[in-house]
Protein backbone atom coordinates (compact mmCIF):
# COMPACT_ATOMS: atom_id res chain seq x y z
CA UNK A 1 0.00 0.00 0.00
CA UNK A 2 1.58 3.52 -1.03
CA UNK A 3 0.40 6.90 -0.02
CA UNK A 4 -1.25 9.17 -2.42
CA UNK A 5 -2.70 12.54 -2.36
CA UNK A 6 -6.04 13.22 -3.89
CA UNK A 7 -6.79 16.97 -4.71
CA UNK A 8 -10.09 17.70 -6.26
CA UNK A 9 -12.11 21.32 -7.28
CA UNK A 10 -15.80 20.50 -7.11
CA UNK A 11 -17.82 22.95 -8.89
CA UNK A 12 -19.68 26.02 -6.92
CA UNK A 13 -23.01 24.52 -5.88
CA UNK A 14 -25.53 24.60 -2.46
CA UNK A 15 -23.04 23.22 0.56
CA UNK A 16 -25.08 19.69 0.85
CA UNK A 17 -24.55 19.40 -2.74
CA UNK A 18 -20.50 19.46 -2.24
CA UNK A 19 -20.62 17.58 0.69
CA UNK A 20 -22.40 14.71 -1.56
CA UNK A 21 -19.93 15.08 -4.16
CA UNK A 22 -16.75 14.79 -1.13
CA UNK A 23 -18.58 11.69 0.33
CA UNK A 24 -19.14 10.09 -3.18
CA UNK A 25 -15.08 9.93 -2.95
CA UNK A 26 -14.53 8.77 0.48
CA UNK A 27 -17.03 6.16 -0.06
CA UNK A 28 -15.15 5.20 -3.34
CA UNK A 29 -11.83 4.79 -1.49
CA UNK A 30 -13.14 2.80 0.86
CA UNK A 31 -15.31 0.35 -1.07
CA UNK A 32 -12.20 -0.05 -3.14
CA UNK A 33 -10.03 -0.79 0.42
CA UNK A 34 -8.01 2.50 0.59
CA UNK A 35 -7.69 4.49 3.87
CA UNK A 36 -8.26 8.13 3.92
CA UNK A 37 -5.99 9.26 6.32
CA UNK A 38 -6.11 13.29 6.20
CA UNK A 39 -9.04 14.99 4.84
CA UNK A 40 -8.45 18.76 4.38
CA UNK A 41 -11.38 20.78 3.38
CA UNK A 42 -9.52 24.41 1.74
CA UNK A 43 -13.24 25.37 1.03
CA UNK A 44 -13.95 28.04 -2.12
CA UNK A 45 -11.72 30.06 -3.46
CA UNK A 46 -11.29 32.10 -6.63
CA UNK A 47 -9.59 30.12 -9.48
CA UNK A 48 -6.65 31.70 -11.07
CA UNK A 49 -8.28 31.09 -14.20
CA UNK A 50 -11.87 30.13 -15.83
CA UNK A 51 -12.83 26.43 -16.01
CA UNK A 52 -15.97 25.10 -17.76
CA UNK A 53 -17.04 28.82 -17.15
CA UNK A 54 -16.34 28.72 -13.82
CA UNK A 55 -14.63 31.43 -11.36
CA UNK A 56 -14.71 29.63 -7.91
CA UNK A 57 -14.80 26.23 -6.98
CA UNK A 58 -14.61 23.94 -3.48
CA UNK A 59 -10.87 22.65 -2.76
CA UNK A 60 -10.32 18.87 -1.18
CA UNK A 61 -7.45 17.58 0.12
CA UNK A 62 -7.31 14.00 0.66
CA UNK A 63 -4.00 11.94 1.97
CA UNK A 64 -4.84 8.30 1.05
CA UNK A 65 -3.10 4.78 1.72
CA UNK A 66 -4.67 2.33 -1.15
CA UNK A 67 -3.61 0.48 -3.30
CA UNK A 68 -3.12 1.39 -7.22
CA UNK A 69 -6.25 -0.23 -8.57
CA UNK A 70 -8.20 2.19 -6.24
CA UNK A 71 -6.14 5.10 -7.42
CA UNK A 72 -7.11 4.08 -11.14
CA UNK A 73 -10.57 3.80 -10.08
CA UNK A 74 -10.48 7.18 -8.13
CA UNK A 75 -9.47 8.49 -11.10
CA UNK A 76 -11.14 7.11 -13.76
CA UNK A 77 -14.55 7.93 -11.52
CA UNK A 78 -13.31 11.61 -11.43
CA UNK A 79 -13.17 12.32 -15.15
CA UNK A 80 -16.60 11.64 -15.80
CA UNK A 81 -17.75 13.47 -13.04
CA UNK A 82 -19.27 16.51 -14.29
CA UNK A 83 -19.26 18.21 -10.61
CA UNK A 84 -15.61 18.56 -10.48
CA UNK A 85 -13.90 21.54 -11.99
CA UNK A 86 -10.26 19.50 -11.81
CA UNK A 87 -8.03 16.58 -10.19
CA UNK A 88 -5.10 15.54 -9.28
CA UNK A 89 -3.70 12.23 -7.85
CA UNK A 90 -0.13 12.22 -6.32
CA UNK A 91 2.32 9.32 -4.58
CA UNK A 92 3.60 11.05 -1.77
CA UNK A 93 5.35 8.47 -0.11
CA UNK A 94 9.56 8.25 -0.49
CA UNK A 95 11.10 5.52 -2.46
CA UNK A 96 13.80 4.02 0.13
């Protein structure tokens, strides 16, 4: 199991509406045997440039132990969700 970090922009919407969107992912990360270990919640904040029309969106932070499969799946999940702006999935653990 290797650490990751998850980083996702979910598009501006009502704050239940997010908070479905951010549980949609832990659930997926767990049903696929990963471990969220940090969740860090940045909240909204102006983009530095548009997206899909966009000029805010949500920031996540997740720090993840899992597995590769359920990084491919995170990802693969994330790029046909329409409620997220962007993502980015990162191994942050050292080679030794």
């Amino acid at each position: 199991m290797r650490q990751y970090e998850i980083i996702f922009i979910v598009r501006p919407m009502e704050d239940e509406q997010t908070e479905a969107v951010i549980e949609k992912f832990r659930k997926l990360i767990a049903d696929n045997g990963g471990k969220i270990d940090k969740e860090d919640k940045w909240g909204k904040r102006r983009l530095a440039y548009e997206i899909q029309k966009e000029h805010e969106g949500f920031y996540v932070l997740f720090n993840v132990t899992c597995e590769s499969a359920c990084v491919s799946e995170c990802d693969r999940v994330m790029k046909i969700t329409d409620d997220l702006l962007r993502h980015m999935i990162v191994r942050s653990d050292e080679e030794e």
